[in-house]
PDB file of N, CA and C in Angstrom:
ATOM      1  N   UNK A   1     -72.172  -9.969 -29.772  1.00  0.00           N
ATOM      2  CA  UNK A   1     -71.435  -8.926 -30.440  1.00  0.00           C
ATOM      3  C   UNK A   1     -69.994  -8.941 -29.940  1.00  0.00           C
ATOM      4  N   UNK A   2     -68.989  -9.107 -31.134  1.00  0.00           N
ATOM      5  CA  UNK A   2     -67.585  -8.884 -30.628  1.00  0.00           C
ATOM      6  C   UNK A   2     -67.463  -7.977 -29.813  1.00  0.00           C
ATOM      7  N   UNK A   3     -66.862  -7.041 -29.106  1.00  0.00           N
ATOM      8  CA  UNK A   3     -66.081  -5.755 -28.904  1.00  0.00           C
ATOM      9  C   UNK A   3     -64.950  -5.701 -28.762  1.00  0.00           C
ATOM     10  N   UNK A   4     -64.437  -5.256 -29.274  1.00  0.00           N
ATOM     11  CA  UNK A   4     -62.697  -5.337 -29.159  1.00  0.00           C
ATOM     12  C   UNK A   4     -61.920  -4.437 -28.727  1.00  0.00           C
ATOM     13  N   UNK A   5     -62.803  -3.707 -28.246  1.00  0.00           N
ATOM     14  CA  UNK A   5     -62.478  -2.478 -27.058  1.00  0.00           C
ATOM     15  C   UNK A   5     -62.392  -2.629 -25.744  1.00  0.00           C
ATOM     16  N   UNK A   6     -61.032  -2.248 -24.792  1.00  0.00           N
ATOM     17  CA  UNK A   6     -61.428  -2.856 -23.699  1.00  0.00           C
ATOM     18  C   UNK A   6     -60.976  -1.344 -22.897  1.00  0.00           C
ATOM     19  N   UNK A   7     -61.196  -1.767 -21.376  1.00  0.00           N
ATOM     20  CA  UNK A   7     -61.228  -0.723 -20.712  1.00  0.00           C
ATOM     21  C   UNK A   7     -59.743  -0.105 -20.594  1.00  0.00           C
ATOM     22  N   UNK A   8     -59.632   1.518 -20.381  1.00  0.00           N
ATOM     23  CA  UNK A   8     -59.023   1.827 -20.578  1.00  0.00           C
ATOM     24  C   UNK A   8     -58.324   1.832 -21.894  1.00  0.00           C
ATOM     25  N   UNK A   9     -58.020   1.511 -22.690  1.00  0.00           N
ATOM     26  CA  UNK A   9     -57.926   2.505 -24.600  1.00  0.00           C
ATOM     27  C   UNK A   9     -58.574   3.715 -24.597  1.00  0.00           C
ATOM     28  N   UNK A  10     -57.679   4.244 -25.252  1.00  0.00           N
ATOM     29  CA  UNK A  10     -57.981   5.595 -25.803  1.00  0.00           C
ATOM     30  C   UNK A  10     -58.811   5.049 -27.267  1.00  0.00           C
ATOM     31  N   UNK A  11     -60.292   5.824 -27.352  1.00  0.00           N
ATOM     32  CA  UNK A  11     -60.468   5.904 -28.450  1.00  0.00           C
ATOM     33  C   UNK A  11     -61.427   7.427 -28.855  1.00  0.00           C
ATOM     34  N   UNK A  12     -61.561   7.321 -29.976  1.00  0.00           N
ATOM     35  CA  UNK A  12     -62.422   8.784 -30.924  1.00  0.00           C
ATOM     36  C   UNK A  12     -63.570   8.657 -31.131  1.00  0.00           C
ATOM     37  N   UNK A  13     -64.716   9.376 -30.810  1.00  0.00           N
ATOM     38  CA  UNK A  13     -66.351   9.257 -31.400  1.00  0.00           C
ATOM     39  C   UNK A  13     -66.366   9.664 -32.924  1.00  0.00           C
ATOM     40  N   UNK A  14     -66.664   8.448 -33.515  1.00  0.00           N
ATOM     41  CA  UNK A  14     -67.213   8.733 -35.213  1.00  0.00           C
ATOM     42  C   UNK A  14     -68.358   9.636 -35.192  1.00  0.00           C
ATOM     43  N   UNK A  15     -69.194   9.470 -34.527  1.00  0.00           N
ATOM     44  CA  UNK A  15     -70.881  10.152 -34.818  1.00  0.00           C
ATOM     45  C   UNK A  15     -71.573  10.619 -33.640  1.00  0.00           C
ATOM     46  N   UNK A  16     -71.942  11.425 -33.858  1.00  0.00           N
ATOM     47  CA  UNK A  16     -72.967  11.940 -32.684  1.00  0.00           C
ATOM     48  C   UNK A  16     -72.319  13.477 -32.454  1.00  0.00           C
ATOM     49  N   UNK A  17     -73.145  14.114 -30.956  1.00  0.00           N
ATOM     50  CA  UNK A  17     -72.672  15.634 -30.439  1.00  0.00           C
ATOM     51  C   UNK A  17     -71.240  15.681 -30.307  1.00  0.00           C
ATOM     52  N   UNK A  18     -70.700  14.282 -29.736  1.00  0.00           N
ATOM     53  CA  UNK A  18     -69.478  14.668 -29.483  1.00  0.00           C
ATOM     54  C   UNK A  18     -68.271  13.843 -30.245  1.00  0.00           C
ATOM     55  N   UNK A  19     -68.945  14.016 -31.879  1.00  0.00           N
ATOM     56  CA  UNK A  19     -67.839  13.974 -32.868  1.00  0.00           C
ATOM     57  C   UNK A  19     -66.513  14.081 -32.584  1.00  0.00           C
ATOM     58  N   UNK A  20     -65.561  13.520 -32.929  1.00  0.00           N
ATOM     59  CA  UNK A  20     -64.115  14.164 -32.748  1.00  0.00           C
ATOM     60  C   UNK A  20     -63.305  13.909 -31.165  1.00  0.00           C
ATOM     61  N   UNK A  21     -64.200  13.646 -30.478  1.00  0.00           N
ATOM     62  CA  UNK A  21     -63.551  13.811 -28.658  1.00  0.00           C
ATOM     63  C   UNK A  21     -62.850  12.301 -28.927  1.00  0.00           C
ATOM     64  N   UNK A  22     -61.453  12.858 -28.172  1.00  0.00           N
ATOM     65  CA  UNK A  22     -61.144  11.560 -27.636  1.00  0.00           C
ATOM     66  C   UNK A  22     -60.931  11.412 -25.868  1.00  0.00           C
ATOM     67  N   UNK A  23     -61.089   9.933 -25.879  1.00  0.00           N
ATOM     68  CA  UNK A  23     -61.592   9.887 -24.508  1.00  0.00           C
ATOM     69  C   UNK A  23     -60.919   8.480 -24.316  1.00  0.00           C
ATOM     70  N   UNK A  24     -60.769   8.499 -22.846  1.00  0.00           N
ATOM     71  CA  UNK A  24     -60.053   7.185 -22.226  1.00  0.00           C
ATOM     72  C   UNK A  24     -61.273   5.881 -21.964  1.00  0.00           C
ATOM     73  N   UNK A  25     -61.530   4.901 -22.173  1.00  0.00           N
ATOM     74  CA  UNK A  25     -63.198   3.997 -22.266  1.00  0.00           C
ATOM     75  C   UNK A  25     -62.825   3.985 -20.307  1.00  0.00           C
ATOM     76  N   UNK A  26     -63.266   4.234 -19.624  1.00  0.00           N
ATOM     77  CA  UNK A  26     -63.752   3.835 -18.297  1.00  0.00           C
ATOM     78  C   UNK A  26     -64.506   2.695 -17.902  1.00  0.00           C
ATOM     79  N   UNK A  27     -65.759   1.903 -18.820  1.00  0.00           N
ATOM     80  CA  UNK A  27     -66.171   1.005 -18.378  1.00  0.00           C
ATOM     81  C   UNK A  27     -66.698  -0.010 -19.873  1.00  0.00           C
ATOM     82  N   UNK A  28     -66.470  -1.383 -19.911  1.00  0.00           N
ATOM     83  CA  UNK A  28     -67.245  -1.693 -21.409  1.00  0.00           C
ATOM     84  C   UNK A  28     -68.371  -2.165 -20.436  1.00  0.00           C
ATOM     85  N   UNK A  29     -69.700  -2.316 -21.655  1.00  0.00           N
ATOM     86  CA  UNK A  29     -70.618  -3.115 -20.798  1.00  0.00           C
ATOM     87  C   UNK A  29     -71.081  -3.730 -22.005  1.00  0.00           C
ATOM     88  N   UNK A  30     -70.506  -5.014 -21.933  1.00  0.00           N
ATOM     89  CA  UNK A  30     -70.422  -5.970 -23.386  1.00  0.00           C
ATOM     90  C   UNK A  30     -71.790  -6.340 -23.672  1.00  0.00           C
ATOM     91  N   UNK A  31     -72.949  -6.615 -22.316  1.00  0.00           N
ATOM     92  CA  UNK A  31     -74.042  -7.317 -22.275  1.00  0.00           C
ATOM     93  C   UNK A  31     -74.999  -6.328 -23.542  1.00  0.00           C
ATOM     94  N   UNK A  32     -74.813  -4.719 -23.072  1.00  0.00           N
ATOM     95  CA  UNK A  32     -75.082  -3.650 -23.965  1.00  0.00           C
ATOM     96  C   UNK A  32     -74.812  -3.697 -24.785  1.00  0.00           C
ATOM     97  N   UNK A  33     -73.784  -3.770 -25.163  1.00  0.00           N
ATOM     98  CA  UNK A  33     -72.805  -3.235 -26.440  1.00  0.00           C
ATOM     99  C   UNK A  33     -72.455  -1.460 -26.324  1.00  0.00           C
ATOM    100  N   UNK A  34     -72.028  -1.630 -25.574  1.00  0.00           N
ATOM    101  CA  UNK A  34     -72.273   0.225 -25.105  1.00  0.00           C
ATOM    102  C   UNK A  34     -71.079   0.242 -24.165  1.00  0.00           C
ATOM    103  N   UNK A  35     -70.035   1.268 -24.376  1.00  0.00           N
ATOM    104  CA  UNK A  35     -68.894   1.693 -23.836  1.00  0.00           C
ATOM    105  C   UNK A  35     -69.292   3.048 -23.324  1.00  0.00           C
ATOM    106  N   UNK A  36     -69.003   3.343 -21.639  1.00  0.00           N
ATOM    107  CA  UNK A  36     -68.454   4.435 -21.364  1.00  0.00           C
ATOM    108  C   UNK A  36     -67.621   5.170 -21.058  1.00  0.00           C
ATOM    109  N   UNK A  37     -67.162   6.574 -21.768  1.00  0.00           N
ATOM    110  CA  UNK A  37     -65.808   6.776 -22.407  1.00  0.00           C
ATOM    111  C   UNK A  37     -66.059   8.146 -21.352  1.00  0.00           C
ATOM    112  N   UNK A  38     -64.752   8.865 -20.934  1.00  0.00           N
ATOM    113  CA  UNK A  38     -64.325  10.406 -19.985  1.00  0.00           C
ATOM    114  C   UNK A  38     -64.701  11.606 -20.833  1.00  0.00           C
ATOM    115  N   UNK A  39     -65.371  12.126 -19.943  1.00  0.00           N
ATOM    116  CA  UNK A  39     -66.135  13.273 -21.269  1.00  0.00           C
ATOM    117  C   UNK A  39     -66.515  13.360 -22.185  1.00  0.00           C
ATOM    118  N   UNK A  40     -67.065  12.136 -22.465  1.00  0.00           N
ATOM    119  CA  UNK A  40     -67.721  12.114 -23.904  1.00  0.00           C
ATOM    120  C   UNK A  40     -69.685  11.576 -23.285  1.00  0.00           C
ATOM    121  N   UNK A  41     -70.072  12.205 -23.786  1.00  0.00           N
ATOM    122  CA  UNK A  41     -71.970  11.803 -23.968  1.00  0.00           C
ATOM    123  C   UNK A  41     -72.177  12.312 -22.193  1.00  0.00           C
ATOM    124  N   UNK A  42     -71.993  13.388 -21.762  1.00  0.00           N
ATOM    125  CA  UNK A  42     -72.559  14.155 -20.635  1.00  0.00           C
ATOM    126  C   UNK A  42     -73.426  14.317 -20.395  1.00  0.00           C
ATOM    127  N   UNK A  43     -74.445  13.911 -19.518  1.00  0.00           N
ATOM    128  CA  UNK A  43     -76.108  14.626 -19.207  1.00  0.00           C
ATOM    129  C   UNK A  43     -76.103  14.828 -17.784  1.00  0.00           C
ATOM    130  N   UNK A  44     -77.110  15.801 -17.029  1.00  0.00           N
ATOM    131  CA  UNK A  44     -77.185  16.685 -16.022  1.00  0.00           C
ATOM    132  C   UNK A  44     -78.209  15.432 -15.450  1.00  0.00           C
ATOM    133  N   UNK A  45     -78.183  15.220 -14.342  1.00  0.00           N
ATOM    134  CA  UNK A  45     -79.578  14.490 -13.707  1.00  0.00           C
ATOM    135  C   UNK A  45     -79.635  14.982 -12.498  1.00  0.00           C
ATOM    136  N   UNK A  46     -81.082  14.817 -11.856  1.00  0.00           N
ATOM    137  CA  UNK A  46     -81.083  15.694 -11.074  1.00  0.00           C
ATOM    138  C   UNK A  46     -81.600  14.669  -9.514  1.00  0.00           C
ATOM    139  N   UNK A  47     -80.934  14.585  -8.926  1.00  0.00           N
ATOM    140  CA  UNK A  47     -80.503  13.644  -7.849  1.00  0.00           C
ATOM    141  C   UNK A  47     -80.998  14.154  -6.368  1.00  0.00           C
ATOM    142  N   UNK A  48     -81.609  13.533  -5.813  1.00  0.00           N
ATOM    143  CA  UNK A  48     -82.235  13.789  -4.682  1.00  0.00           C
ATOM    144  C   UNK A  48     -81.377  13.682  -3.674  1.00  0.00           C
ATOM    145  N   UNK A  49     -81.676  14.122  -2.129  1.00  0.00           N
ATOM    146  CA  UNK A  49     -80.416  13.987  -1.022  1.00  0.00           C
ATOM    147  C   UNK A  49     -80.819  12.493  -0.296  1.00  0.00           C
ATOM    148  N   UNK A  50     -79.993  11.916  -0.303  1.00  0.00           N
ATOM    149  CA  UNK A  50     -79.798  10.869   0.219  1.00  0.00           C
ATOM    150  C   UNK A  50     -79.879  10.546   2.027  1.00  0.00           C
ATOM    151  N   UNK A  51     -80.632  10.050   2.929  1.00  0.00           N
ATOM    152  CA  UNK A  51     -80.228  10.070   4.281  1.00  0.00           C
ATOM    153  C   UNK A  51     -78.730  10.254   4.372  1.00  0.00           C
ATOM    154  N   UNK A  52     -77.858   9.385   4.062  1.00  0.00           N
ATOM    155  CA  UNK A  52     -76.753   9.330   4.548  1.00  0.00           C
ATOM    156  C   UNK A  52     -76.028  10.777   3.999  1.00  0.00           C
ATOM    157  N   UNK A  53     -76.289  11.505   3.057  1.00  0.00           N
ATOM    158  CA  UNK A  53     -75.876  13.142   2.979  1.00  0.00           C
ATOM    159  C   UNK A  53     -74.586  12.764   1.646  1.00  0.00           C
ATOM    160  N   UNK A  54     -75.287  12.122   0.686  1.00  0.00           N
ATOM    161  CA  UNK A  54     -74.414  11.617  -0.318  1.00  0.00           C
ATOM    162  C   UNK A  54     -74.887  13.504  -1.100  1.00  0.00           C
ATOM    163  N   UNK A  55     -74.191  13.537  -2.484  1.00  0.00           N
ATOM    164  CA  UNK A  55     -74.930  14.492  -3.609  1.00  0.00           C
ATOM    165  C   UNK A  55     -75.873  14.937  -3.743  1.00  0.00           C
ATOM    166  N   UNK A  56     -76.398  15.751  -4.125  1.00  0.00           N
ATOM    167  CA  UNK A  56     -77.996  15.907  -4.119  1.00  0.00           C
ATOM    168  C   UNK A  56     -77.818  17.310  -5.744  1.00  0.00           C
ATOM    169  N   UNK A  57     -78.761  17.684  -5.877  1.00  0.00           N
ATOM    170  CA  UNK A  57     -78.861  18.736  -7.099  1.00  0.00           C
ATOM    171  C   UNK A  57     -78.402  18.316  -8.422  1.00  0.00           C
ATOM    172  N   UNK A  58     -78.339  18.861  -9.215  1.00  0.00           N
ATOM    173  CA  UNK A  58     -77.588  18.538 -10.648  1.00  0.00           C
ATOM    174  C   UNK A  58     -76.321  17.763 -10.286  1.00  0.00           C
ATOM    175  N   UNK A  59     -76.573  16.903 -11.258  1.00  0.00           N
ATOM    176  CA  UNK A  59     -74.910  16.043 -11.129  1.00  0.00           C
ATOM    177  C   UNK A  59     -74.502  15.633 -12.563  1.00  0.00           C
ATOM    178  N   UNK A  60     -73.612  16.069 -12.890  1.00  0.00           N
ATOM    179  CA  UNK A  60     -73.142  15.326 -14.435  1.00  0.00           C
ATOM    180  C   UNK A  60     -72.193  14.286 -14.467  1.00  0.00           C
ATOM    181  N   UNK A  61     -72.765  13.347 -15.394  1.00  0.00           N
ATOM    182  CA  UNK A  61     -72.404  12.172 -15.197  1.00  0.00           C
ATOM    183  C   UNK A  61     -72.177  11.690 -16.965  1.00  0.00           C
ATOM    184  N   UNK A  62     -71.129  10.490 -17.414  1.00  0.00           N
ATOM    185  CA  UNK A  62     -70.933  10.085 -18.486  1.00  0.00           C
ATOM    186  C   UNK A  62     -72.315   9.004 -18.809  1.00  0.00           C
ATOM    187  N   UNK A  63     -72.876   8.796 -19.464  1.00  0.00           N
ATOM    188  CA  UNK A  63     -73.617   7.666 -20.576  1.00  0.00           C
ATOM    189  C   UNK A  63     -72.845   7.195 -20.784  1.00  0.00           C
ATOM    190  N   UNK A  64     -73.376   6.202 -21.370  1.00  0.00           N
ATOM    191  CA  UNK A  64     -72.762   5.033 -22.127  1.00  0.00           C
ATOM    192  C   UNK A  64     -72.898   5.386 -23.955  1.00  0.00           C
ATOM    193  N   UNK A  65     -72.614   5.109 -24.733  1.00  0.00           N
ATOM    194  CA  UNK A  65     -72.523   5.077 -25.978  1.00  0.00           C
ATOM    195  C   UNK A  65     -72.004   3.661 -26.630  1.00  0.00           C
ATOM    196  N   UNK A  66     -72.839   4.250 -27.757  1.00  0.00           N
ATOM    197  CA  UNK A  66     -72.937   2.370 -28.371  1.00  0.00           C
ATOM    198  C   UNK A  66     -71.709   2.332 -29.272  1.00  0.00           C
ATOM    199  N   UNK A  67     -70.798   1.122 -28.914  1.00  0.00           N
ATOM    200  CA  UNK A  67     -69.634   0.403 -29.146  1.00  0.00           C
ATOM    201  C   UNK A  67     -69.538   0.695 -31.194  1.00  0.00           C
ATOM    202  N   UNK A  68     -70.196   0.806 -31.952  1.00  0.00           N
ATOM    203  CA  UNK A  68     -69.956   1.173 -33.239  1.00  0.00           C
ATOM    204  C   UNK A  68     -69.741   2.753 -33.249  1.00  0.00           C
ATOM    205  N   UNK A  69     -70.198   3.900 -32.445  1.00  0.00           N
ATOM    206  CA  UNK A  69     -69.770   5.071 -32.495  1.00  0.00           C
ATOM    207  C   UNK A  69     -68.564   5.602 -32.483  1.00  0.00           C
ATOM    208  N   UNK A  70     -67.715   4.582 -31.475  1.00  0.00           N
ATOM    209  CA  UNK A  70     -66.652   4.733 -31.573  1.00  0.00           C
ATOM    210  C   UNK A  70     -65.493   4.010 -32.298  1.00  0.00           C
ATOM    211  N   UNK A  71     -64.450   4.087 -32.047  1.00  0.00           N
ATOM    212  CA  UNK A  71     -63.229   3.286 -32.832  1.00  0.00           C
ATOM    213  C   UNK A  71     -61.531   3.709 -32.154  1.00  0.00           C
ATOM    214  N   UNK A  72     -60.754   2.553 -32.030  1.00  0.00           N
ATOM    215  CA  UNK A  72     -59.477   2.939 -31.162  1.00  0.00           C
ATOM    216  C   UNK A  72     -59.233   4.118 -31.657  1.00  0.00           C
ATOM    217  N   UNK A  73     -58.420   4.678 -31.176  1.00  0.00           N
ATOM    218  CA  UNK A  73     -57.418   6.026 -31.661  1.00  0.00           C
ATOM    219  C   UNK A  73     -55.690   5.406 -31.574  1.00  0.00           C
ATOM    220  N   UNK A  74     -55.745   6.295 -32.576  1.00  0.00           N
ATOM    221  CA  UNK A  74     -54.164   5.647 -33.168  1.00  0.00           C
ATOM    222  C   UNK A  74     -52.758   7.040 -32.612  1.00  0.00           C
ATOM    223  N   UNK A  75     -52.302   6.618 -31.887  1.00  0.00           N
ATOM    224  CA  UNK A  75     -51.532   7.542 -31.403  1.00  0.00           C
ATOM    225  C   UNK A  75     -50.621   8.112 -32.582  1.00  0.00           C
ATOM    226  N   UNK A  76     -49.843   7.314 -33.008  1.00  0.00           N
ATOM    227  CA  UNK A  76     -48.968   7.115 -34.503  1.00  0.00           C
ATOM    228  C   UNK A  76     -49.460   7.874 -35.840  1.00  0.00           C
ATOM    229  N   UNK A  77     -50.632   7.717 -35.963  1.00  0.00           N
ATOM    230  CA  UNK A  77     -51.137   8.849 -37.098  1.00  0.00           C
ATOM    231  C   UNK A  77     -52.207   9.864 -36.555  1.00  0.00           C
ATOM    232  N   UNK A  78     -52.584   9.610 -35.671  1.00  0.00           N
ATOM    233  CA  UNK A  78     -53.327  10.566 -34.769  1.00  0.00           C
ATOM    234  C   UNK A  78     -55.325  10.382 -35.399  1.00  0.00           C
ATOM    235  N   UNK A  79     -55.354   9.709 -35.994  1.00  0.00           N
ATOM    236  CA  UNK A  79     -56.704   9.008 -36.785  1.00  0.00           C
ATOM    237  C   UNK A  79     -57.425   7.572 -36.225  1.00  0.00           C
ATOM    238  N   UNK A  80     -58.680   7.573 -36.116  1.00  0.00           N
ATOM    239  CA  UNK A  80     -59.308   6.109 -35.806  1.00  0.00           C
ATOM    240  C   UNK A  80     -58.730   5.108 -36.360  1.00  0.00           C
ATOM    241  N   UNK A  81     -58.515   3.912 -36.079  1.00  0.00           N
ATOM    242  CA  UNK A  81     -58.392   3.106 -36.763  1.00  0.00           C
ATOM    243  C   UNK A  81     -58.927   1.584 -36.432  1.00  0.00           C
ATOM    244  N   UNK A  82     -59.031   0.521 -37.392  1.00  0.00           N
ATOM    245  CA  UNK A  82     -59.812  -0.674 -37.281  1.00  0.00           C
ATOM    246  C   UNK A  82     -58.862  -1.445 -36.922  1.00  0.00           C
ATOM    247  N   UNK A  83     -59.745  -2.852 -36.081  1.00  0.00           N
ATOM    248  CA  UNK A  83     -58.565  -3.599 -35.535  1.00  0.00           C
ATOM    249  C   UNK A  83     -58.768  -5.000 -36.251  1.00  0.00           C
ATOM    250  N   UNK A  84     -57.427  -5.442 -36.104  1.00  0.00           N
ATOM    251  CA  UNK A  84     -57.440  -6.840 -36.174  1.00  0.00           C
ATOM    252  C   UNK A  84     -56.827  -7.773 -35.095  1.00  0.00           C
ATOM    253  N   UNK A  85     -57.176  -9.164 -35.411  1.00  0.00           N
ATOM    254  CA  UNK A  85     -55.994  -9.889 -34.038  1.00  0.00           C
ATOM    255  C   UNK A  85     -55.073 -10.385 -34.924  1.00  0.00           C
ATOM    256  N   UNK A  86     -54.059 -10.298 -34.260  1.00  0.00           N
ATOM    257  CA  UNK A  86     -52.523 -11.031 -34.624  1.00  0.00           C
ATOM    258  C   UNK A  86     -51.912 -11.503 -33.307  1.00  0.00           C
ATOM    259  N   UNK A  87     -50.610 -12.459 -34.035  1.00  0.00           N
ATOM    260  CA  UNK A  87     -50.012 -13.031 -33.008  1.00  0.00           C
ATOM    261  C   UNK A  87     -48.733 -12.028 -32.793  1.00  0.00           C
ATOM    262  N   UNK A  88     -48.289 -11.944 -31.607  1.00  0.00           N
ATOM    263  CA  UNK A  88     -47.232 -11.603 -31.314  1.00  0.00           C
ATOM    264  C   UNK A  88     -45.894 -12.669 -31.400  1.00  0.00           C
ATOM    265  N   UNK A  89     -44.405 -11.714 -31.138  1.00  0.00           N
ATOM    266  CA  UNK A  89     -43.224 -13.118 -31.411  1.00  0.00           C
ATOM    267  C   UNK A  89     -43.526 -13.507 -29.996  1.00  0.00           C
ATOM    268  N   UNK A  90     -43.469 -13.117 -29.238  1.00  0.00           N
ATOM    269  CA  UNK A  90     -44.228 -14.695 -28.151  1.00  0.00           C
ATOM    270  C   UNK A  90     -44.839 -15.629 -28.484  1.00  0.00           C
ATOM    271  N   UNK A  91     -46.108 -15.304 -29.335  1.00  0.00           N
ATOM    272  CA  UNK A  91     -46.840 -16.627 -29.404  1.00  0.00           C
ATOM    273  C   UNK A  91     -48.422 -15.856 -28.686  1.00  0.00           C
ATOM    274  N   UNK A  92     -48.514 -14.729 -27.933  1.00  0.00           N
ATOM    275  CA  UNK A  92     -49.662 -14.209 -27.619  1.00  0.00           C
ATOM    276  C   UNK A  92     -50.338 -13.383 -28.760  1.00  0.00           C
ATOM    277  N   UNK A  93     -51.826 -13.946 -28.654  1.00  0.00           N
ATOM    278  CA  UNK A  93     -52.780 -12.960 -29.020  1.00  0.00           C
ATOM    279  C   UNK A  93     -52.509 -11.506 -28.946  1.00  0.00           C
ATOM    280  N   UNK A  94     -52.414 -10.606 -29.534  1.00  0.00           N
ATOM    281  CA  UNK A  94     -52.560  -9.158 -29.911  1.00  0.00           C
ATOM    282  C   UNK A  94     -53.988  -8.743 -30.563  1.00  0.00           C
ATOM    283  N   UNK A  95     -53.949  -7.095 -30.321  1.00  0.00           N
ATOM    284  CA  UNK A  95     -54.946  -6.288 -31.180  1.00  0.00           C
ATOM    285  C   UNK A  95     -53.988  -6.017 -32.013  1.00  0.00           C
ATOM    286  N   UNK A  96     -53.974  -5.652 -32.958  1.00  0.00           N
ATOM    287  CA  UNK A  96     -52.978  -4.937 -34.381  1.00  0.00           C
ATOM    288  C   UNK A  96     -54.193  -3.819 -35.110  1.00  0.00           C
ATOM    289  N   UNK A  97     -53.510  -2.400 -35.231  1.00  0.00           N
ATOM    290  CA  UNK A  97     -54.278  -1.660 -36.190  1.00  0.00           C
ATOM    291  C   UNK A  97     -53.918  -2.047 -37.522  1.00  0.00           C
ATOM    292  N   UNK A  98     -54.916  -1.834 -38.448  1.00  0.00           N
ATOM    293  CA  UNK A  98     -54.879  -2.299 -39.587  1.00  0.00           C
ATOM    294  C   UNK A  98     -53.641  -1.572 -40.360  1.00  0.00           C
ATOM    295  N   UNK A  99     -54.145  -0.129 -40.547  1.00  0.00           N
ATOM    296  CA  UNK A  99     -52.854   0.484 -41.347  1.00  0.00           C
ATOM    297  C   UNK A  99     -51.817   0.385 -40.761  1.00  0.00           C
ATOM    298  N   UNK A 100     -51.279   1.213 -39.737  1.00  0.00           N
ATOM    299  CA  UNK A 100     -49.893   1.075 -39.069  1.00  0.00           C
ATOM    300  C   UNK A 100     -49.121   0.109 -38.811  1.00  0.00           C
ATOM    301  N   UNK A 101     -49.924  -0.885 -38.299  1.00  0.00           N
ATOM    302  CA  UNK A 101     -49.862  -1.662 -38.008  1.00  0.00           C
ATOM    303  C   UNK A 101     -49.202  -2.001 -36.062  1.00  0.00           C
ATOM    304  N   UNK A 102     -49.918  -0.680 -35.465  1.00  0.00           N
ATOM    305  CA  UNK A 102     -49.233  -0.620 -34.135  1.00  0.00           C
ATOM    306  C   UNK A 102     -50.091  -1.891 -33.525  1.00  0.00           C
ATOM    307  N   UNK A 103     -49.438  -1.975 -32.383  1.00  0.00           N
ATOM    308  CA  UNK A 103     -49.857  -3.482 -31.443  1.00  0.00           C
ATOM    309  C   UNK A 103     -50.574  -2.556 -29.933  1.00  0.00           C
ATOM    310  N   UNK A 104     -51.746  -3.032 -29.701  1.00  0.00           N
ATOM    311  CA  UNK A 104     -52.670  -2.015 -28.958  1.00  0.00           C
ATOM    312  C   UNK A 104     -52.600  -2.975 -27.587  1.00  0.00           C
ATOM    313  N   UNK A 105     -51.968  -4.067 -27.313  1.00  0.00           N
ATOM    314  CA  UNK A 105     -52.119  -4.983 -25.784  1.00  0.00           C
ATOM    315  C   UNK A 105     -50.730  -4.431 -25.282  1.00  0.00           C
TER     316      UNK A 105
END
């Protein structure tokens, strides 16, 4: 599976509880296909005390969410948008949004 999301982009949840959030991606995990994004897909787990005196009780922590839920966020129109690759006048590979046509590397 492509992903063309990489860590750190800002992007927007299409579907699910947390419709609408935008969030900074913190980790891809390509093997998944599943990005985890800053406040987005929250669950409580409940964590035992550790010898060494790490956390213990409820702890909330991000999930992962699957890489089609989401989509970049477009600073410029303030809307998701789809990517493509283009070249830059260097001669480097770029992301390019489709409409705007902003350059996301």
């Amino acid at each position: 599976m492509k992903i063309r999301i990489k860590k750190g982009d800002t992007v927007i949840v299409l579907s699910g509880d947390d419709k609408g959030k935008v969030g900074k991606v913190k980790e891809v995990l390509r093997a998944k296909g599943k990005v985890i994004v800053e406040g987005v897909n929250i669950v409580k787990k409940a964590m035992r005390p550790s010898k060494v005196g790490g956390q213990s009780g409820l702890v909330e922590k991000e999930n992962p969410i699957h890489v089609s839920k989401v989509a970049l966020y477009d600073g410029k129109s303030g809307k998701p948008t789809r990517i493509r690759m283009g070249v830059s006048k260097d001669g480097r590979k770029v992301r390019v949004g489709v409409k705007t046509q902003t350059v996301f590397d």
